[in-house]
PDB file of N, CA and C in Angstrom:
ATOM      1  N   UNK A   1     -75.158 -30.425 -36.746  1.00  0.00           N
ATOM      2  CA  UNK A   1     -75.323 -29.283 -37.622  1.00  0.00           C
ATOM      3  C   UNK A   1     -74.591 -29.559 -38.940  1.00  0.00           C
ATOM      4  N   UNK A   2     -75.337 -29.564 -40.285  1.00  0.00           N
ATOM      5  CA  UNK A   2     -74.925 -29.926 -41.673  1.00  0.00           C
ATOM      6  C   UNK A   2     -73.709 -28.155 -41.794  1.00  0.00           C
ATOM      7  N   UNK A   3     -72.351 -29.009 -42.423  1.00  0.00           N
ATOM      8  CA  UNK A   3     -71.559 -27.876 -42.656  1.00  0.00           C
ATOM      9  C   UNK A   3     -71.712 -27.872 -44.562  1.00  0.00           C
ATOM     10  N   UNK A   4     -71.335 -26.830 -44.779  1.00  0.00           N
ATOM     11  CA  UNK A   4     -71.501 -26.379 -46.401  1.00  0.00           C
ATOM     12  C   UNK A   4     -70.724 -25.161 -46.702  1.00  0.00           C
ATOM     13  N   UNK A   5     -70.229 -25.318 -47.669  1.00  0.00           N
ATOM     14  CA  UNK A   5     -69.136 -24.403 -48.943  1.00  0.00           C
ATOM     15  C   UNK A   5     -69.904 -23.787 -49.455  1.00  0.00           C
ATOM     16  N   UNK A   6     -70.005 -22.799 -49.997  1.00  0.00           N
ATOM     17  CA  UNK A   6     -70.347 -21.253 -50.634  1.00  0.00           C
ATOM     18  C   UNK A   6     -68.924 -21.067 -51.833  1.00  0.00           C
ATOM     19  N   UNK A   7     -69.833 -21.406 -53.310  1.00  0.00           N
ATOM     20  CA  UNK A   7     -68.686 -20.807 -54.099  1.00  0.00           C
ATOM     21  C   UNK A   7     -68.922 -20.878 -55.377  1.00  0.00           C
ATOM     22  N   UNK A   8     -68.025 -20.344 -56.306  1.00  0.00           N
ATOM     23  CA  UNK A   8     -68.572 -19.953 -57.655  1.00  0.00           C
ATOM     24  C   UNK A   8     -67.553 -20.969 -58.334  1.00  0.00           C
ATOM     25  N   UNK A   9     -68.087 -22.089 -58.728  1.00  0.00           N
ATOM     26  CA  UNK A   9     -66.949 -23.174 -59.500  1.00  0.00           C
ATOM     27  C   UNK A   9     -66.460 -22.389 -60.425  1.00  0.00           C
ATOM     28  N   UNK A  10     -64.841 -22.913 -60.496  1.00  0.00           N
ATOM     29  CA  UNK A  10     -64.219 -22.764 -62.097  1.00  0.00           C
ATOM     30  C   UNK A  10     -64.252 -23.867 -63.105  1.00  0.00           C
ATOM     31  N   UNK A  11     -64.543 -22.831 -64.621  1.00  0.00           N
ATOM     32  CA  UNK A  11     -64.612 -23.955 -66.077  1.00  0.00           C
ATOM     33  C   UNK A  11     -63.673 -25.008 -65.796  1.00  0.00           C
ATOM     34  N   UNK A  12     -64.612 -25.774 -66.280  1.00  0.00           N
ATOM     35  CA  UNK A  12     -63.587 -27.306 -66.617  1.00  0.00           C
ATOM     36  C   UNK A  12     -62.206 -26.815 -68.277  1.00  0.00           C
ATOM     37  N   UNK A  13     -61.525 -28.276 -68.215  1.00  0.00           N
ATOM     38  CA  UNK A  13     -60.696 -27.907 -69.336  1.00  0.00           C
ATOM     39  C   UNK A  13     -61.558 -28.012 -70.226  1.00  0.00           C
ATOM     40  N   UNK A  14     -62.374 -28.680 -70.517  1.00  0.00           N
ATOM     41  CA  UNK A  14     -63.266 -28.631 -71.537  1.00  0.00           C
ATOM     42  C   UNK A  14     -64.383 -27.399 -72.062  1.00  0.00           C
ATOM     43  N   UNK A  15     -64.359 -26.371 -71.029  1.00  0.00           N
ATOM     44  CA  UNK A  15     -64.998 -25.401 -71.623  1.00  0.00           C
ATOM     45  C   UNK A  15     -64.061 -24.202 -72.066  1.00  0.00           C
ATOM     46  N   UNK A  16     -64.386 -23.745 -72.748  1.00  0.00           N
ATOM     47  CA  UNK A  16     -64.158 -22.441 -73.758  1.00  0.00           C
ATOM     48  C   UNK A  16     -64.210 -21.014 -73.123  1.00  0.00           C
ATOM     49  N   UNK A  17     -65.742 -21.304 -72.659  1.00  0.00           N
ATOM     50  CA  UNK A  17     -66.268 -19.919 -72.358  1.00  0.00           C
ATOM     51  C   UNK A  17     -66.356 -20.183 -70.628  1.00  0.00           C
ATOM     52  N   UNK A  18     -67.681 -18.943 -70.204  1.00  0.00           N
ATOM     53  CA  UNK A  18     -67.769 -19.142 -68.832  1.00  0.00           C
ATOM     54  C   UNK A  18     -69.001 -18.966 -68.484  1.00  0.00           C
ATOM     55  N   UNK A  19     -69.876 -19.976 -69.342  1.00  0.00           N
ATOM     56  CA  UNK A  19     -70.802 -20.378 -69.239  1.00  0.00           C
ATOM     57  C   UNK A  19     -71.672 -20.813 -68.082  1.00  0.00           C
ATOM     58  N   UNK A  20     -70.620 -21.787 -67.296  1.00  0.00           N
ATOM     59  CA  UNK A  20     -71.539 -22.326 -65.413  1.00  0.00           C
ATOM     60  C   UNK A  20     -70.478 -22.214 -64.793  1.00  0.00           C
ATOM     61  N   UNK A  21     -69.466 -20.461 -64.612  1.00  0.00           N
ATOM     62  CA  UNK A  21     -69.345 -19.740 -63.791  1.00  0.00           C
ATOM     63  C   UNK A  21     -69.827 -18.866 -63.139  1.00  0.00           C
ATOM     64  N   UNK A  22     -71.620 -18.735 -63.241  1.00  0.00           N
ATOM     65  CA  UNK A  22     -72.144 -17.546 -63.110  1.00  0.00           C
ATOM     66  C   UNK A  22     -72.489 -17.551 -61.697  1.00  0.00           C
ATOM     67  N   UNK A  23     -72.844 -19.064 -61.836  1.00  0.00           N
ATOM     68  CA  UNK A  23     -73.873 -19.230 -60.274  1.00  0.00           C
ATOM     69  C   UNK A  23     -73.229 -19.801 -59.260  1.00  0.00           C
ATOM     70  N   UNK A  24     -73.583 -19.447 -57.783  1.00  0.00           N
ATOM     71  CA  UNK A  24     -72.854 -19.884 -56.820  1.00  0.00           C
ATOM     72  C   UNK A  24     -73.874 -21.092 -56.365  1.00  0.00           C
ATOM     73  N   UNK A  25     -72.548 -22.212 -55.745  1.00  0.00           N
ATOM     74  CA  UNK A  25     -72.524 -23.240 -55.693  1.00  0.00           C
ATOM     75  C   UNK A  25     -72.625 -23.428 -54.035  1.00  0.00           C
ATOM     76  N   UNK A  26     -73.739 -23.953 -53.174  1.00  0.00           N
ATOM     77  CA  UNK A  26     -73.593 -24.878 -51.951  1.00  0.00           C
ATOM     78  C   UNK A  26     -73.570 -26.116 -51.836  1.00  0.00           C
ATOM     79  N   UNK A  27     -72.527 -26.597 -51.439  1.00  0.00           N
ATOM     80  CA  UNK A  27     -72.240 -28.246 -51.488  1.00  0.00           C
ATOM     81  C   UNK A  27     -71.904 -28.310 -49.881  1.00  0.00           C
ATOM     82  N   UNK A  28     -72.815 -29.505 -49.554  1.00  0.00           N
ATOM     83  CA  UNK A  28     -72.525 -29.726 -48.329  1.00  0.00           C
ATOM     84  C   UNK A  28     -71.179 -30.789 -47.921  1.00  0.00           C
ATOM     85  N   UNK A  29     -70.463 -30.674 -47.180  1.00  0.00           N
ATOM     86  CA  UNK A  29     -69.543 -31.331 -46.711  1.00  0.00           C
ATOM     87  C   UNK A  29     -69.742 -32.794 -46.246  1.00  0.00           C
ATOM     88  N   UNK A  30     -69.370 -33.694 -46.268  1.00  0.00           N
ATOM     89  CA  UNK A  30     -69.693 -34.809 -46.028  1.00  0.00           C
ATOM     90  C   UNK A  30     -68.832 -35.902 -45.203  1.00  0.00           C
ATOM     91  N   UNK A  31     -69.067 -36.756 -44.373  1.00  0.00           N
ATOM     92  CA  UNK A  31     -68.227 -37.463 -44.118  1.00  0.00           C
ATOM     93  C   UNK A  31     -67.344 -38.288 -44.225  1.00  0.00           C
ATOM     94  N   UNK A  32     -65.557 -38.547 -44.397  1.00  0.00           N
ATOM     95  CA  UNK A  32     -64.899 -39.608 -45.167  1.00  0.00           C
ATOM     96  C   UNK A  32     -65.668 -40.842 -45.009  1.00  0.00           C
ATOM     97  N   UNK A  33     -65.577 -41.559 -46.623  1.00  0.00           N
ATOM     98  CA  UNK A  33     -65.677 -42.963 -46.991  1.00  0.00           C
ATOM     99  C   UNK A  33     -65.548 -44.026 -46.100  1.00  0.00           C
ATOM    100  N   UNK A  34     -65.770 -45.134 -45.723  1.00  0.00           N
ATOM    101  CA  UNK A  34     -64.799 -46.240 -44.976  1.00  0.00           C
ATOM    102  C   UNK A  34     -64.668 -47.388 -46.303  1.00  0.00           C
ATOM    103  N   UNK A  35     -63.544 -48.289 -46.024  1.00  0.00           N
ATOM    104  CA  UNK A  35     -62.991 -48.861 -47.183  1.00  0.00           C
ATOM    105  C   UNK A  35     -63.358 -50.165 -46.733  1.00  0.00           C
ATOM    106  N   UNK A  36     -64.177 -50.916 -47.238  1.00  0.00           N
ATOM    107  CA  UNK A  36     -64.250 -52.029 -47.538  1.00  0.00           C
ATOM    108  C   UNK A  36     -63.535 -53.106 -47.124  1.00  0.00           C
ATOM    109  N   UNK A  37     -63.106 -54.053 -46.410  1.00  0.00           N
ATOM    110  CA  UNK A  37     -62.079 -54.840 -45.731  1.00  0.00           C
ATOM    111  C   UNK A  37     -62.089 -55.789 -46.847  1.00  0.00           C
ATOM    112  N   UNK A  38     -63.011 -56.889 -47.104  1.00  0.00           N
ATOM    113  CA  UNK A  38     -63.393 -57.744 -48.319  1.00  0.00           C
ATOM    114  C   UNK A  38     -62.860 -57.040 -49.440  1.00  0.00           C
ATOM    115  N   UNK A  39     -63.430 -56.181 -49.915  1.00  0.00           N
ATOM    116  CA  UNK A  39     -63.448 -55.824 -51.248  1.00  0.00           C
ATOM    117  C   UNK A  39     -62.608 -54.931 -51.908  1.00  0.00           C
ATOM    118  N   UNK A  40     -62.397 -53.903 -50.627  1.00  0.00           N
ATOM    119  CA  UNK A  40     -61.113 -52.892 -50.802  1.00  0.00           C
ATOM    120  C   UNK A  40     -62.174 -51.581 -51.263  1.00  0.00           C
ATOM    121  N   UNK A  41     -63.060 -51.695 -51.424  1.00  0.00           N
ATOM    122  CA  UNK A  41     -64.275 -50.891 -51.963  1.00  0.00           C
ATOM    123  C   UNK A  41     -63.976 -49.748 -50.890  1.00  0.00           C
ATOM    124  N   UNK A  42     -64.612 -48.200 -51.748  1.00  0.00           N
ATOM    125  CA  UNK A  42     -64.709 -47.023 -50.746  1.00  0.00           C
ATOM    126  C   UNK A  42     -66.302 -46.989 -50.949  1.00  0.00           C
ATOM    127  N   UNK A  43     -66.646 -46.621 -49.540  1.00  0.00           N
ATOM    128  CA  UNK A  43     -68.263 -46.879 -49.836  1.00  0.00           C
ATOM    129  C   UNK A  43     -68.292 -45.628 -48.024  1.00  0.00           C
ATOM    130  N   UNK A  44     -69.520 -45.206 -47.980  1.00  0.00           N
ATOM    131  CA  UNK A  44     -70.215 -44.293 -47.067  1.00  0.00           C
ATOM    132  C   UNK A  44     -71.317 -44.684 -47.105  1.00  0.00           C
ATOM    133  N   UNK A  45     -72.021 -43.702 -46.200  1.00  0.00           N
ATOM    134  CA  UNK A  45     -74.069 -43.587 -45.963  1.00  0.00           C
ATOM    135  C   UNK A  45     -73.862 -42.602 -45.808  1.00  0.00           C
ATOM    136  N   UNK A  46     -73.258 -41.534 -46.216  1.00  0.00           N
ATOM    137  CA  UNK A  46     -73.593 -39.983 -46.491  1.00  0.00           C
ATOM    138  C   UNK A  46     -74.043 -39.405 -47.588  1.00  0.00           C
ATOM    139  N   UNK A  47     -75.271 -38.816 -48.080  1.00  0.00           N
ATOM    140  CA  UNK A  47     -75.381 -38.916 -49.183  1.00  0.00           C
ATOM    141  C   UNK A  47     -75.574 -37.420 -49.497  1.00  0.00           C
ATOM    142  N   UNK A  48     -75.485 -37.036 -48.807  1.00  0.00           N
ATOM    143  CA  UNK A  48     -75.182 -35.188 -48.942  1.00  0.00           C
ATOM    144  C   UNK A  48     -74.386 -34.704 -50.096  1.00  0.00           C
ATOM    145  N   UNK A  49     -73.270 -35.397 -49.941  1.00  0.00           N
ATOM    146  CA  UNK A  49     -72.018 -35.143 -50.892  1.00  0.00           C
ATOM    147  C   UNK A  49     -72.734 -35.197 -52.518  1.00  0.00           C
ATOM    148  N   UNK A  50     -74.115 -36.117 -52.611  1.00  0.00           N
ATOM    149  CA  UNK A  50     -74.325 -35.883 -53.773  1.00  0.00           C
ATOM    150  C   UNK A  50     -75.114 -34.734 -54.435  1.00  0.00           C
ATOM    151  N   UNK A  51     -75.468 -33.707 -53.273  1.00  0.00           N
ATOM    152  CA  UNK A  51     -76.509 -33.010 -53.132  1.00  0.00           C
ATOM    153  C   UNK A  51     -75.898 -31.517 -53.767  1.00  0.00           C
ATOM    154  N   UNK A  52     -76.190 -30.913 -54.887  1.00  0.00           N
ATOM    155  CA  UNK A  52     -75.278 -29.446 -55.141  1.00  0.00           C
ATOM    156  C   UNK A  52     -76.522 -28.401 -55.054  1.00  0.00           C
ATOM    157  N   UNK A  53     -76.698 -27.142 -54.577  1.00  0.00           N
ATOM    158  CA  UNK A  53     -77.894 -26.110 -54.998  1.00  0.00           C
ATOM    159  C   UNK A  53     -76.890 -25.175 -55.635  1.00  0.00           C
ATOM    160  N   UNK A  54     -77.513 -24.503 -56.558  1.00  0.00           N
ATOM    161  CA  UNK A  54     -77.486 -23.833 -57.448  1.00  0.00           C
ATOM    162  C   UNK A  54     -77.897 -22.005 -56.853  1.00  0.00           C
ATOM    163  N   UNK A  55     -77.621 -21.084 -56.984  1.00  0.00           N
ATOM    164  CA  UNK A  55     -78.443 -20.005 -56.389  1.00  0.00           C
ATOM    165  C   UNK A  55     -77.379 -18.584 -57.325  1.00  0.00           C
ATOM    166  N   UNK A  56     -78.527 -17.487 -57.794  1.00  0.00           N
ATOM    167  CA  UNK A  56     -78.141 -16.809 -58.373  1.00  0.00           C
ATOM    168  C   UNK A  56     -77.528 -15.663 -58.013  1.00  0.00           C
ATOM    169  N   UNK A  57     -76.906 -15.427 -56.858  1.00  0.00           N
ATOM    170  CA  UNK A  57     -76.156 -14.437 -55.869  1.00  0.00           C
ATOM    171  C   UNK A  57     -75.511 -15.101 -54.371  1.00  0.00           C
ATOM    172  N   UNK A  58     -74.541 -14.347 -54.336  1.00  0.00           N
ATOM    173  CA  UNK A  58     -74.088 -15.193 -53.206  1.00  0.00           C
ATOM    174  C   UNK A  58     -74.973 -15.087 -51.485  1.00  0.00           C
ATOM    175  N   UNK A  59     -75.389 -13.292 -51.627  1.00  0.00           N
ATOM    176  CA  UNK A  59     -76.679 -13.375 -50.998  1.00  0.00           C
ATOM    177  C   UNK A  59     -77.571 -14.702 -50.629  1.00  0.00           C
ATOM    178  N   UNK A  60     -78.166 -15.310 -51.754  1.00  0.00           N
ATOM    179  CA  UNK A  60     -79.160 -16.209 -51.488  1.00  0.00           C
ATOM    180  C   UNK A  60     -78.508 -17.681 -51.110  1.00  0.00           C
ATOM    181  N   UNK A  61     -77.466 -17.748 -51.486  1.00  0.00           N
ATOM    182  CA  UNK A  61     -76.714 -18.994 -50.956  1.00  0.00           C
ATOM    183  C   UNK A  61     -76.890 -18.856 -49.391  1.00  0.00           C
ATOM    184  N   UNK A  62     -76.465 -17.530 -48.746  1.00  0.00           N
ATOM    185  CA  UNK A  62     -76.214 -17.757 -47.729  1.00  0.00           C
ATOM    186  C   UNK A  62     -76.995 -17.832 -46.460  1.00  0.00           C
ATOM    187  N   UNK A  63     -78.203 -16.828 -47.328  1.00  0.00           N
ATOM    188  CA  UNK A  63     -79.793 -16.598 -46.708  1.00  0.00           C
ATOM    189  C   UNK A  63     -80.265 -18.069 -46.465  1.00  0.00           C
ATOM    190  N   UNK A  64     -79.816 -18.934 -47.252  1.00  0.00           N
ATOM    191  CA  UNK A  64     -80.654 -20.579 -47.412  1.00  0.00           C
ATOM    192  C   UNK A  64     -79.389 -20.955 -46.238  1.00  0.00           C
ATOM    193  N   UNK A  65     -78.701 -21.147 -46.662  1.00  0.00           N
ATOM    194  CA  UNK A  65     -77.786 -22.025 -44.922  1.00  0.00           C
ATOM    195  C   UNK A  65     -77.916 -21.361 -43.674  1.00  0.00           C
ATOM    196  N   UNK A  66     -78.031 -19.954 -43.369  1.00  0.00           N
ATOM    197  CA  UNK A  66     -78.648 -19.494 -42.547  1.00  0.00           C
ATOM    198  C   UNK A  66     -80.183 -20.158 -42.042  1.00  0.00           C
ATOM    199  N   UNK A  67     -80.630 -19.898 -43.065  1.00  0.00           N
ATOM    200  CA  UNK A  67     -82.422 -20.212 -42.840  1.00  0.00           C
ATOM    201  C   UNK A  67     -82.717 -22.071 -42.266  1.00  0.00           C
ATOM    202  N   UNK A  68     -81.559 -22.824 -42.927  1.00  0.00           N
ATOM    203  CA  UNK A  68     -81.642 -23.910 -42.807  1.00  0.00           C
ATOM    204  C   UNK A  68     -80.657 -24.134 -41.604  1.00  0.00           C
ATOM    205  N   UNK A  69     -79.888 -23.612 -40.928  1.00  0.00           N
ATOM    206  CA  UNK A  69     -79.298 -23.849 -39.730  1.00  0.00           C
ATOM    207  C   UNK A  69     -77.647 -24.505 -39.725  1.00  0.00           C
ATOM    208  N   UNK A  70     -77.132 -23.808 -41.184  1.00  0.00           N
ATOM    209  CA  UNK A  70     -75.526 -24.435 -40.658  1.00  0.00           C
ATOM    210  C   UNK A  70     -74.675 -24.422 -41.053  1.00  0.00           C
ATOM    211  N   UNK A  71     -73.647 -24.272 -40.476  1.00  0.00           N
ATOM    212  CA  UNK A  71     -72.338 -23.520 -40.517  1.00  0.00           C
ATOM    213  C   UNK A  71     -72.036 -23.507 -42.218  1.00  0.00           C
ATOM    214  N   UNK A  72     -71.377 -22.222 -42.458  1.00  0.00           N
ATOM    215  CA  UNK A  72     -71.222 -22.345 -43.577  1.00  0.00           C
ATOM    216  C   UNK A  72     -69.727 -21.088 -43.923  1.00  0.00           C
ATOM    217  N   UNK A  73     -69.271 -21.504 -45.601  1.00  0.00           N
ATOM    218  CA  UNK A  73     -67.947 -20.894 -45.492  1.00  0.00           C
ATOM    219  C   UNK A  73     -68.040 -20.633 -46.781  1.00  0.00           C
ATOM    220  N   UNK A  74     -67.433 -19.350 -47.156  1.00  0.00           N
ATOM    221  CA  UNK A  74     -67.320 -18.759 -48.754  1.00  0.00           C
ATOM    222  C   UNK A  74     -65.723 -19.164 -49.387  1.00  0.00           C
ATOM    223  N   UNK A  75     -65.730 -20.184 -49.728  1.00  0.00           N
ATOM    224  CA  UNK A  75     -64.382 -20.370 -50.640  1.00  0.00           C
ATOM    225  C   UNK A  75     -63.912 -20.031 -51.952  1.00  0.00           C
ATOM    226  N   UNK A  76     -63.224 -19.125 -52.054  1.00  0.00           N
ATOM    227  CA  UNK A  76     -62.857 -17.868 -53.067  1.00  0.00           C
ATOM    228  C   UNK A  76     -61.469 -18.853 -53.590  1.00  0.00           C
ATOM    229  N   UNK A  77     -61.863 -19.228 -55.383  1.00  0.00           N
ATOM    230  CA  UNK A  77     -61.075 -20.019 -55.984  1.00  0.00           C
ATOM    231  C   UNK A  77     -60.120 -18.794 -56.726  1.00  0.00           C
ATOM    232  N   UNK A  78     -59.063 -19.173 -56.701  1.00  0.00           N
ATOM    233  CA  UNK A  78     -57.943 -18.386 -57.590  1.00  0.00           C
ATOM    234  C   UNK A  78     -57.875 -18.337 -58.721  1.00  0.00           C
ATOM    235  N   UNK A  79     -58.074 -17.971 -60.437  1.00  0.00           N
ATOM    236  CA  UNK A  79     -58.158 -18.699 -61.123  1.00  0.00           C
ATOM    237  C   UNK A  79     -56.607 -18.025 -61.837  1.00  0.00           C
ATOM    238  N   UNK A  80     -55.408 -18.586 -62.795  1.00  0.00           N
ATOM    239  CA  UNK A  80     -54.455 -17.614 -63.380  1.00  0.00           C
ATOM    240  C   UNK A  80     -53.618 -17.273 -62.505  1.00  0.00           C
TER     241      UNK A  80
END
């Protein structure tokens, strides 16, 4: 069962305003890296981690991991 975060990112230092704070964010969780013995390299075959959806209420975030089958968690960032 794919696990996934529910959440509304905070501005980078680089923004001003709060421009792509609006929308909530599902990012699926992914499995640690393994490191490379040769090379020292961090490398995986999970490729989830690169995967972000976008959704305009937290409603529909959650309707979609529901609908799609998996566990999922609302992480409420502090900001100040």
């Amino acid at each position: 069962m794919k696990k996934a975060k529910i959440y509304i990112p905070t501005k980078t230092a680089m923004q001003s305003g709060r421009g792509k704070t609006k929308k909530w964010v599902l990012k699926f969780e992914t499995r640690h890296g393994v490191t490379n013995p040769l090379m020292g390299w961090e490398s995986g075959d999970d490729t989830m981690g690169e995967v972000i959806l976008e959704f305009s209420t937290k409603n529909k975030a959650i309707e979609y991991a529901k609908n799609n089958n998996m566990k999922w968690q609302i992480v409420y960032v502090r900001c100040g």
